[in-house]
N, C-alpha and C. Protein backbone atom coordinates (compact mmCIF):
# COMPACT_ATOMS: atom_id res chain seq x y z
N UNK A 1 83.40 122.80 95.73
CA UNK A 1 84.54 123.51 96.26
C UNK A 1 85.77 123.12 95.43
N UNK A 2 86.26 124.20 95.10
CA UNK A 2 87.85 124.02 94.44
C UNK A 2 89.30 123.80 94.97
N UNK A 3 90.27 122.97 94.53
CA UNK A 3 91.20 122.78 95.13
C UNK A 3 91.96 124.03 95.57
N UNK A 4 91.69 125.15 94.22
CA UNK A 4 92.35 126.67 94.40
C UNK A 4 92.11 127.22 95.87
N UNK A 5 90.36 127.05 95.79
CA UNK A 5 89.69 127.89 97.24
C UNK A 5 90.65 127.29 98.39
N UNK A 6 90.84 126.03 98.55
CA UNK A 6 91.04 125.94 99.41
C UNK A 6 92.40 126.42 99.62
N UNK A 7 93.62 126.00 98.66
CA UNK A 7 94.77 126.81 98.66
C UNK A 7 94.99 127.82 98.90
N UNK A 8 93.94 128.73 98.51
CA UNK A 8 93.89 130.51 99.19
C UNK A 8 93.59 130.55 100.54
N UNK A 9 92.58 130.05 100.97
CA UNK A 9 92.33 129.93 102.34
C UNK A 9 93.52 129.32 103.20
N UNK A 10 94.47 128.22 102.55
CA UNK A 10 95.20 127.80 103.80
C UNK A 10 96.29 128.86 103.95
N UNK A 11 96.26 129.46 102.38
CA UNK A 11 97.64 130.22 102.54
C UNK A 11 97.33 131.69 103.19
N UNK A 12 96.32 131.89 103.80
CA UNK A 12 95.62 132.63 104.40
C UNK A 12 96.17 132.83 105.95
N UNK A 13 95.97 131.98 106.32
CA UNK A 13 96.79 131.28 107.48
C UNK A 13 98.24 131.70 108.02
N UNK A 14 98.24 132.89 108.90
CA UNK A 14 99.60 133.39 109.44
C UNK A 14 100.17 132.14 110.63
N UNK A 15 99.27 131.62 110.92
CA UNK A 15 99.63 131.83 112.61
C UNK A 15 100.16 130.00 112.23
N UNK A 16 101.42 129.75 112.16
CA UNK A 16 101.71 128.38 112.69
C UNK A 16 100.72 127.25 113.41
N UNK A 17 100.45 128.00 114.68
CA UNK A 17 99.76 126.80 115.57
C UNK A 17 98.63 126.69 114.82
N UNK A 18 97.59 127.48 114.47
CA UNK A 18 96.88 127.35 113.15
C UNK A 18 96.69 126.15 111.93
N UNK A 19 97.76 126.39 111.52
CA UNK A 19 98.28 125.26 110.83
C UNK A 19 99.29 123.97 110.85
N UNK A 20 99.00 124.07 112.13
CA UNK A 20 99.28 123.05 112.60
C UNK A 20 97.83 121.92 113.14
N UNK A 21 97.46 123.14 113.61
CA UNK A 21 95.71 122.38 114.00
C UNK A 21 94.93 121.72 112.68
N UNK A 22 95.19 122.79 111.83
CA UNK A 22 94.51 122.68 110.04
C UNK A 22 95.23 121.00 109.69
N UNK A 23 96.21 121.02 110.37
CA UNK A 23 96.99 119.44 109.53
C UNK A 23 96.77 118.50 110.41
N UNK A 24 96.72 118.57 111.97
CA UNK A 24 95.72 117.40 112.88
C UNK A 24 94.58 117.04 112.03
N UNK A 25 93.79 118.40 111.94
CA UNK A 25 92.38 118.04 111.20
C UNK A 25 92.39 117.39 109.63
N UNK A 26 93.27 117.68 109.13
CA UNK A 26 93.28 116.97 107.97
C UNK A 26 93.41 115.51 108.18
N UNK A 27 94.46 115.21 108.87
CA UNK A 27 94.95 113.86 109.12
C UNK A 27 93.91 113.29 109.66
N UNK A 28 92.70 113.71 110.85
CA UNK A 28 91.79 113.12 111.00
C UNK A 28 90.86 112.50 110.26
N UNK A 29 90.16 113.60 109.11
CA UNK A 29 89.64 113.52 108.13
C UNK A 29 89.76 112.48 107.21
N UNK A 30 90.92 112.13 107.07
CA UNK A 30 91.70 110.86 105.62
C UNK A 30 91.32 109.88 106.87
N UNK A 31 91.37 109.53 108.24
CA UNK A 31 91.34 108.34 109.14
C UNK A 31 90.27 108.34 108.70
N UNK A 32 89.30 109.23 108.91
CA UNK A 32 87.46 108.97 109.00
C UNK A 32 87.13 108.21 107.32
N UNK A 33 88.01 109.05 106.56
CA UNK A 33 87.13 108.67 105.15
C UNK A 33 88.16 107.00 104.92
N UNK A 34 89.46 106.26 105.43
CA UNK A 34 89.79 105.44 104.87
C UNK A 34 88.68 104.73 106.17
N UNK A 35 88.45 104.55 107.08
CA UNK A 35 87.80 103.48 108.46
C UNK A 35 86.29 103.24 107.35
N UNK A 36 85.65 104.30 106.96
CA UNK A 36 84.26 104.38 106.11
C UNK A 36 84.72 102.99 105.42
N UNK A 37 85.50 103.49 104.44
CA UNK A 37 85.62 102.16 103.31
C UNK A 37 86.16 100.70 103.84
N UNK A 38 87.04 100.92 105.07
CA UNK A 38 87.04 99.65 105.64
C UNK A 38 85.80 98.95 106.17
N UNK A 39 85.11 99.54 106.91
CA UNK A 39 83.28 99.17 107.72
C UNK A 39 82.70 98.77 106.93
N UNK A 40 83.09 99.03 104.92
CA UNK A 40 82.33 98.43 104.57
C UNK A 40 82.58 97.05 103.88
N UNK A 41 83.85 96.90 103.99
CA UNK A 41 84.28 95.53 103.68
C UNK A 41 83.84 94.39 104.76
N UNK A 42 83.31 94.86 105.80
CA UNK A 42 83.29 94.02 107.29
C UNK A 42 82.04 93.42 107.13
N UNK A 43 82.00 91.71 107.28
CA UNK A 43 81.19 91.29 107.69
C UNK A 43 80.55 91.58 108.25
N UNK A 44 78.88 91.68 108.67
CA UNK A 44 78.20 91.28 109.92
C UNK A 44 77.74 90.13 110.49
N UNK A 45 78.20 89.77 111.44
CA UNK A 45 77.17 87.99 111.98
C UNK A 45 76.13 88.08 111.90
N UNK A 46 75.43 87.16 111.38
CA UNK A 46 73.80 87.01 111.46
C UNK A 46 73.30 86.30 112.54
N UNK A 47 72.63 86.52 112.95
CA UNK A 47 72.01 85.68 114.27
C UNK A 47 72.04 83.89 114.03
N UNK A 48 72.75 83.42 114.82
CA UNK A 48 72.65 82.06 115.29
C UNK A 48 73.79 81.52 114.61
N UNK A 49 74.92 82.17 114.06
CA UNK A 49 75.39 81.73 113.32
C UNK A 49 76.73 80.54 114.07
N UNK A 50 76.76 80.70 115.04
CA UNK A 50 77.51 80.11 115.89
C UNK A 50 77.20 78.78 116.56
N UNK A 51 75.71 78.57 116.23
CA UNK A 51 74.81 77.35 116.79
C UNK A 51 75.51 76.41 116.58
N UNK A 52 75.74 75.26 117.69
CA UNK A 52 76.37 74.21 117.58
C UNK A 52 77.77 73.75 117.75
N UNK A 53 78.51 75.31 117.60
CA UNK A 53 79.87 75.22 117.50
C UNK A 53 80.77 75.08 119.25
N UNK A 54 79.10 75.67 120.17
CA UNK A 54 79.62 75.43 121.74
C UNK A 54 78.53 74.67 122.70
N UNK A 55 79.54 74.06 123.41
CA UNK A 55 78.72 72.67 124.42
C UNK A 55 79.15 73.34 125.18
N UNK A 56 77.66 73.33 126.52
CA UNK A 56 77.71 73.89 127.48
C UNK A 56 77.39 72.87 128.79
N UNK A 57 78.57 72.21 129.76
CA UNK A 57 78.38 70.94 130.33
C UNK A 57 76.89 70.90 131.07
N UNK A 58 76.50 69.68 131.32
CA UNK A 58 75.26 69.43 131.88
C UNK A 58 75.12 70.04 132.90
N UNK A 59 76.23 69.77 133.81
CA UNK A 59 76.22 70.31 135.38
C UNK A 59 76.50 71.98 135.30
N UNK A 60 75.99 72.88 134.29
CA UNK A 60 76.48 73.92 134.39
C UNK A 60 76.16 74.80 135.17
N UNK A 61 74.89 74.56 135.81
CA UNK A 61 74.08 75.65 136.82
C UNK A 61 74.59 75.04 138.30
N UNK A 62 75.12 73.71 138.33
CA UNK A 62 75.55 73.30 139.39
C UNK A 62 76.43 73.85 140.68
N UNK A 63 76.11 74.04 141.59
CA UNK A 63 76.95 74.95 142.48
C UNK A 63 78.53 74.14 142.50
N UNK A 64 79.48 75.30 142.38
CA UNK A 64 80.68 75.04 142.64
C UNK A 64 81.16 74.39 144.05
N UNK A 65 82.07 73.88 143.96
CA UNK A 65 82.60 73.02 145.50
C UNK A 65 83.76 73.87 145.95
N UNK A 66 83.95 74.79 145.67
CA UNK A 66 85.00 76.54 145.40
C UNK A 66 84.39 77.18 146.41
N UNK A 67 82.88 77.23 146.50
CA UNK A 67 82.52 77.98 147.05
C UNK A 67 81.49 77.34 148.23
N UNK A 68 81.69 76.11 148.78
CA UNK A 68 80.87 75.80 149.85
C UNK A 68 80.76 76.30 151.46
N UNK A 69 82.05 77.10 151.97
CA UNK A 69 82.08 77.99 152.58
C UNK A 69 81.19 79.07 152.39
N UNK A 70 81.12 79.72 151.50
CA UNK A 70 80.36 80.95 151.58
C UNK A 70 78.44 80.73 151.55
N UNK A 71 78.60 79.42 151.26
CA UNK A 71 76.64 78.96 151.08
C UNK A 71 76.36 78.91 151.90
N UNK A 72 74.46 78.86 152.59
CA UNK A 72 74.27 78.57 153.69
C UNK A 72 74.01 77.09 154.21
């Protein structure tokens, strides 16, 4: 597709609200294609990569003393 085609086609275009919609959609378009090239600069975590970095206290399954009212 040519930059011309498309220039004929927009100038095609009577109706304002039209082209106004045509320039939402454009502006969408440049978001979608710059987010692409960002996603691909982005890390992914690999599994486990976090191992070690959190302690989880002994008593952790331990019933709270918050809530001894509501137990039976």
């Amino acid at each position: 597709m040519t930059d011309q085609l498309l220039y004929s086609k927009i100038f095609l275009l009577q109706s304002e609200p039209l082209k106004q919609e045509l320039l939402f959609f454009i502006d969408y378009l440049l978001t979608k294609q710059f987010a692409d090239k960002q996603n691909l600069n982005k890390r992914t975590p690999k599994f486990g990569c976090a191992k070690g970095k959190f302690k989880m206290s002994d008593d952790f399954d331990a019933p709270l003393d918050h809530f001894n009212e509501y137990m039976p």
